[in-house]
C-alpha atoms as a PDB file:
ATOM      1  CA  UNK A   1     -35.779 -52.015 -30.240  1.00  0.00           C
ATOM      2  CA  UNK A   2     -35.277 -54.651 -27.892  1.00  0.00           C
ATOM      3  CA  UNK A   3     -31.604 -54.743 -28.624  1.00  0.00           C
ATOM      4  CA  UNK A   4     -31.196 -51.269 -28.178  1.00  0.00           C
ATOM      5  CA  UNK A   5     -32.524 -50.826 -24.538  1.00  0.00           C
ATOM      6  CA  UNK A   6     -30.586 -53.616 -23.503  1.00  0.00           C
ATOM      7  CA  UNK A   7     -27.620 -51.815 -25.031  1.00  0.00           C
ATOM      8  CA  UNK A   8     -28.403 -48.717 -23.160  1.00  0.00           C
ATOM      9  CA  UNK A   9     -28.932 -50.938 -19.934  1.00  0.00           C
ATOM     10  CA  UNK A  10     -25.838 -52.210 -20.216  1.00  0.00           C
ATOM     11  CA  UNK A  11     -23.696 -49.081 -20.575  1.00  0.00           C
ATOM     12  CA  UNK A  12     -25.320 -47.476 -17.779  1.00  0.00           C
ATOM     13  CA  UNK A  13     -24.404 -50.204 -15.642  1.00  0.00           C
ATOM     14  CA  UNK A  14     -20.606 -49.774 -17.077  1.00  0.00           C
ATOM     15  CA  UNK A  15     -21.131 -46.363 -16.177  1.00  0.00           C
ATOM     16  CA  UNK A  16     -22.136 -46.900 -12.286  1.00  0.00           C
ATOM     17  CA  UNK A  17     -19.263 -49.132 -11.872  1.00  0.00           C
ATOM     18  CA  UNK A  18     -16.365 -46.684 -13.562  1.00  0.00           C
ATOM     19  CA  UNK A  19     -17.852 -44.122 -11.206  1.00  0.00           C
ATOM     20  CA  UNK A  20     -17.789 -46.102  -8.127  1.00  0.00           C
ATOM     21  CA  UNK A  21     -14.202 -47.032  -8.980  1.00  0.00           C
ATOM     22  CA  UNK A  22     -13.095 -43.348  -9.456  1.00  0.00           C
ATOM     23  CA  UNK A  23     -14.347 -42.387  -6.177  1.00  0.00           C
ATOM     24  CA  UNK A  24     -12.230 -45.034  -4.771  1.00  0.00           C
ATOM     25  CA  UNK A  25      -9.352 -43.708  -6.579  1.00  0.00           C
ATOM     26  CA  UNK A  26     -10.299 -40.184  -5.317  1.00  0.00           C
ATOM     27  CA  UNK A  27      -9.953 -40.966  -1.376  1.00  0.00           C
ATOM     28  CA  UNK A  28      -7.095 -43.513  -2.251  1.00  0.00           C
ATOM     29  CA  UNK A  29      -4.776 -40.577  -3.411  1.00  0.00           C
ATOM     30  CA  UNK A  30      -6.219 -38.190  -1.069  1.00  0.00           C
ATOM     31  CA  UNK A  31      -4.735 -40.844   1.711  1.00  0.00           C
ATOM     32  CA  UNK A  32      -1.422 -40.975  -0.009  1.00  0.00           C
ATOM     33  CA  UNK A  33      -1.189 -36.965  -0.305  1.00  0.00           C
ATOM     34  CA  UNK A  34      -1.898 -36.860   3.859  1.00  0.00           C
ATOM     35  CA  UNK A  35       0.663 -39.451   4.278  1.00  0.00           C
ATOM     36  CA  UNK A  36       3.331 -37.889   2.059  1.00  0.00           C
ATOM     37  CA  UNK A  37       3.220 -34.368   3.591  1.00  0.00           C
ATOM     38  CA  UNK A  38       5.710 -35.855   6.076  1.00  0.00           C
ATOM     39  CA  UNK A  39       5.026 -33.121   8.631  1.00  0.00           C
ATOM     40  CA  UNK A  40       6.550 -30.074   6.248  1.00  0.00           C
ATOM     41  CA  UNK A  41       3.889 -28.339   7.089  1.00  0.00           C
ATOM     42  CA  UNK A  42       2.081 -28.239   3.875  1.00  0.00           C
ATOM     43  CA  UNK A  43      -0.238 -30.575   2.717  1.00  0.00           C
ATOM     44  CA  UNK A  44       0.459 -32.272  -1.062  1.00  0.00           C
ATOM     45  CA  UNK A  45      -2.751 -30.488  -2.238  1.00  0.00           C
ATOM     46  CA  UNK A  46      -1.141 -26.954  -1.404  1.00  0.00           C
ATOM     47  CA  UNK A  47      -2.971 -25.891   1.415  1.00  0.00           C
ATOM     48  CA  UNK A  48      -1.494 -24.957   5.097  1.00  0.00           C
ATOM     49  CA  UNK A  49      -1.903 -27.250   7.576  1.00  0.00           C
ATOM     50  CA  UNK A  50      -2.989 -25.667  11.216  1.00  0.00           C
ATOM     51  CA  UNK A  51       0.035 -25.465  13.597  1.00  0.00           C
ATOM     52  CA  UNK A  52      -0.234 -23.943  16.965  1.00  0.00           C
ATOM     53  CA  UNK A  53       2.507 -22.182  19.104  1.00  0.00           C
ATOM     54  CA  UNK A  54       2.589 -23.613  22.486  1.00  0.00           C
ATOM     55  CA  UNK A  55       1.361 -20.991  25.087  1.00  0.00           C
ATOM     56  CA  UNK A  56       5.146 -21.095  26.803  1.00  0.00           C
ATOM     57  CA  UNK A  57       6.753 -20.391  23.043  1.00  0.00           C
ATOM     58  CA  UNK A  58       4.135 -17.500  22.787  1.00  0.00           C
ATOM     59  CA  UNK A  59       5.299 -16.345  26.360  1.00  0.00           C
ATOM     60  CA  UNK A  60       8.838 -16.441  25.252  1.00  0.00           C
ATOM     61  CA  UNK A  61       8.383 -14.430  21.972  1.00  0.00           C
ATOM     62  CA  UNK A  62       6.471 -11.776  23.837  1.00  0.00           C
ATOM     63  CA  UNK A  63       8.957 -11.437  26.552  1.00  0.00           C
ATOM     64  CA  UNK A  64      11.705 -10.974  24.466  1.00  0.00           C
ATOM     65  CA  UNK A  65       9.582  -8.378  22.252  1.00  0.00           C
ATOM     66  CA  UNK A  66       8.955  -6.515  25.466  1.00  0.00           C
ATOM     67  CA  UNK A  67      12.754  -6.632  26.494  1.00  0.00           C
ATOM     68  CA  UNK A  68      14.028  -5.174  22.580  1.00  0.00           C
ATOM     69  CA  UNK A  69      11.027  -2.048  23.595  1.00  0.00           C
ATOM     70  CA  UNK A  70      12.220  -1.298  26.970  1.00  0.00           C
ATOM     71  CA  UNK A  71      15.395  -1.395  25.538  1.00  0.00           C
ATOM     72  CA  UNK A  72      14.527   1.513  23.294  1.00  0.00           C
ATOM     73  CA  UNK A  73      12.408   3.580  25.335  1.00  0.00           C
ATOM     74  CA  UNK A  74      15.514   3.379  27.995  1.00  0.00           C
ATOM     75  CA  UNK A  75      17.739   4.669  25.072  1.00  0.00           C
ATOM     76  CA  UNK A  76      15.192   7.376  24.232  1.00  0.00           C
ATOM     77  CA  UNK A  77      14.960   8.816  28.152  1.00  0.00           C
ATOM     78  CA  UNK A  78      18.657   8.474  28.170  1.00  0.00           C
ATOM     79  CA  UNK A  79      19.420  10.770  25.311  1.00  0.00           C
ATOM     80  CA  UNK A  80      16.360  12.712  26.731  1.00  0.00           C
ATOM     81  CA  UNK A  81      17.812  13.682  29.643  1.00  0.00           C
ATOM     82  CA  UNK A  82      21.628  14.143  28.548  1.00  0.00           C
ATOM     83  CA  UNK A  83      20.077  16.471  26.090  1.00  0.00           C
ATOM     84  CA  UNK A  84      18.197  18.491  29.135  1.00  0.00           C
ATOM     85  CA  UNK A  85      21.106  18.061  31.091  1.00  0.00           C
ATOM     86  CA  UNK A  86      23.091  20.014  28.057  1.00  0.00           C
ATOM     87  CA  UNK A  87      20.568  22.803  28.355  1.00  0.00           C
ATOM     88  CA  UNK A  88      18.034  21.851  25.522  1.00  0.00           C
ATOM     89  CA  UNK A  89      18.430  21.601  22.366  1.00  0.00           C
ATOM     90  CA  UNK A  90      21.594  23.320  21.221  1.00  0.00           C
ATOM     91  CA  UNK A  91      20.611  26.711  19.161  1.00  0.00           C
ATOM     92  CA  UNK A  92      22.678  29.069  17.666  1.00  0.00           C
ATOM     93  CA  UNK A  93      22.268  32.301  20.464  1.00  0.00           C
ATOM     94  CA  UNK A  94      23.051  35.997  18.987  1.00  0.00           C
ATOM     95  CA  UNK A  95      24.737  37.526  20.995  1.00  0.00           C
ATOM     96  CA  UNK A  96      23.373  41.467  22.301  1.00  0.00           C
ATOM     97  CA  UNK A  97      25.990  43.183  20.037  1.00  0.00           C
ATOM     98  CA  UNK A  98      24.588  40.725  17.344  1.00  0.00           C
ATOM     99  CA  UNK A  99      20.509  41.705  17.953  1.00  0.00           C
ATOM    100  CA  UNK A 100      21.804  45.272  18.331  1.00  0.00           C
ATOM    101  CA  UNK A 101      23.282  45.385  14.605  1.00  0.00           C
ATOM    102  CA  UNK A 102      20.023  43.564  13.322  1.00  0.00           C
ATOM    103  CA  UNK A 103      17.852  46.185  15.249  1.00  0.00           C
ATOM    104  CA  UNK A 104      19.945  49.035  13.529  1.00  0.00           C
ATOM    105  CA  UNK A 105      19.507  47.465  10.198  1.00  0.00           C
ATOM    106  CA  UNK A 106      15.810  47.277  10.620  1.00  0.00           C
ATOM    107  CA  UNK A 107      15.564  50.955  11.663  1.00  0.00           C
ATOM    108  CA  UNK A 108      17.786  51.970   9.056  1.00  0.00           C
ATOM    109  CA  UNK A 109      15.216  50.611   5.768  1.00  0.00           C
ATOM    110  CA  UNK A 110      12.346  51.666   7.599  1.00  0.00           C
ATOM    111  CA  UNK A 111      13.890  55.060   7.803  1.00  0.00           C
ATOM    112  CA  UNK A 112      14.369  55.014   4.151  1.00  0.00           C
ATOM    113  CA  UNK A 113      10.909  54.241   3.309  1.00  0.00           C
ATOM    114  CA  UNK A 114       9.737  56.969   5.162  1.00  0.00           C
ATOM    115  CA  UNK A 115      11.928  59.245   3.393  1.00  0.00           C
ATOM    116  CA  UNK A 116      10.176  58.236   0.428  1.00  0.00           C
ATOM    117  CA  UNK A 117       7.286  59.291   1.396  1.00  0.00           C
ATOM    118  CA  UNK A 118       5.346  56.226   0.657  1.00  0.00           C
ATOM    119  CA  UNK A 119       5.715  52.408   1.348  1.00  0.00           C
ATOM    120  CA  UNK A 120       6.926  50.316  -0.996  1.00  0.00           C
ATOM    121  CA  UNK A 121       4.351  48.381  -3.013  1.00  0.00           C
ATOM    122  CA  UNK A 122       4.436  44.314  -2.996  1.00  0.00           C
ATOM    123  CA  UNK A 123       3.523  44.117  -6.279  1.00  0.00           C
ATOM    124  CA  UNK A 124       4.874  47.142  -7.448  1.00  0.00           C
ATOM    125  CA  UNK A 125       2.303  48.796  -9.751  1.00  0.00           C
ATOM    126  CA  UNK A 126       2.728  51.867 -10.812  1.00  0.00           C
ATOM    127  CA  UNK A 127       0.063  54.326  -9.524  1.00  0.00           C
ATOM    128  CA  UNK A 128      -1.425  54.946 -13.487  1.00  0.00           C
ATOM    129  CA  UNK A 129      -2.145  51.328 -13.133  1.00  0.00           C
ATOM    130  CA  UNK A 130      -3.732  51.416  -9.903  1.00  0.00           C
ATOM    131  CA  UNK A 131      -5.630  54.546 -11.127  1.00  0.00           C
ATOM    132  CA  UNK A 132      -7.145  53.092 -13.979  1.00  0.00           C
ATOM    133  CA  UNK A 133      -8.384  49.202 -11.869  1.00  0.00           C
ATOM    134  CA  UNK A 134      -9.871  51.661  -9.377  1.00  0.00           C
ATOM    135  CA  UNK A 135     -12.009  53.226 -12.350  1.00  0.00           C
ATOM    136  CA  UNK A 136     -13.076  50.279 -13.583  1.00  0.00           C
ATOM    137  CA  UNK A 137     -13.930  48.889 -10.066  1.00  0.00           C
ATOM    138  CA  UNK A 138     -15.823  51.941  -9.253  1.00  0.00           C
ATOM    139  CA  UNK A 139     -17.821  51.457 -12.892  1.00  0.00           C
ATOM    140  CA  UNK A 140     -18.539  47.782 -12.177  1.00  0.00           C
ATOM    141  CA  UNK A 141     -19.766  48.796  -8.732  1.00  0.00           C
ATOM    142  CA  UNK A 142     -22.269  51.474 -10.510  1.00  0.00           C
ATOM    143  CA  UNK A 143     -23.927  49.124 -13.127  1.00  0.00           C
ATOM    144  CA  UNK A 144     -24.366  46.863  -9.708  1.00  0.00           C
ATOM    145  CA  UNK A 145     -26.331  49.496  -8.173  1.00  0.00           C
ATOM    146  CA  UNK A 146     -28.290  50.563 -11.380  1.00  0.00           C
ATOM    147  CA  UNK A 147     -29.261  46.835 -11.789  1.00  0.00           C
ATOM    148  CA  UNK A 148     -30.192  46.703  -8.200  1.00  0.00           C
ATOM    149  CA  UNK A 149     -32.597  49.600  -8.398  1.00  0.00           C
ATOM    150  CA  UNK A 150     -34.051  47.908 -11.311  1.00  0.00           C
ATOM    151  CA  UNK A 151     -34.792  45.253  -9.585  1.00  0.00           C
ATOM    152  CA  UNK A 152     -36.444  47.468  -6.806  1.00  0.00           C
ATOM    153  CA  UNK A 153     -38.426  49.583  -9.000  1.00  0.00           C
END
């Protein structure tokens, strides 16, 4: 038994020592990796390193970004005003002759429908079939009633 413990005793101290030397493994290559990235940009692990834009670069950028918008909007109010100056926006105009004929026209079919005697009918059913949904809406309305009086009595 005495072997045995002194067995164990000596693994775990193999143990310890593997495990000390892996850890310095671990920060030597994490040194290396920092050292390689070279300033890419990128670390070797993957990650993204933090860069920062100098407030003058930032400046820059947003000056030019407000120069390309005024640009537009100038463009815009340009075209703006040619197109007021132009009178709007260009539409076809009848002419009186034109709203005359259309006027006419317009007289003309409602003239016709008069003649008929009645208007025309959207869906056009005949007037059996309107007959016969006013029955049944008039029955429907009845056994409505009777059931309400039920109710009341």
């Amino acid at each position: 038994m005495a072997n045995l413990r002194w067995i164990v005793e000596q693994l775990n101290d193999e143990r310890n020592t593997m495990q000390q030397q892996l850890e310095g493994l671990h920060n030597a290559v994490g040194i290396l990796e920092r050292l390689s990235s070279n300033g890419t940009g990128r670390r070797a692990s993957g990650g993204r390193s933090r860069h920062t834009m100098s407030a003058a670069a930032r400046k820059r950028i947003s000056a030019a970004q407000k120069a390309r918008w005024s640009k537009l909007r100038q463009a815009q109010t340009l075209k703006a005003k040619m197109a007021n100056a132009a009178g709007g926006k260009s539409r076809a105009k009848i002419s009186a002759a034109g709203r005359r004929r259309i006027a006419a026209a317009q007289k003309a079919r409602w003239a016709k429908t008069k003649r008929k005697g009645t208007r025309e009918r959207k869906f056009g059913l005949s007037q059996e079939a309107r007959n016969r949904i006013a029955i049944a809406q008039r029955s429907r309305w009845a056994k409505l009633k009777q059931e309400q009086q039920k109710k009341a009595a």
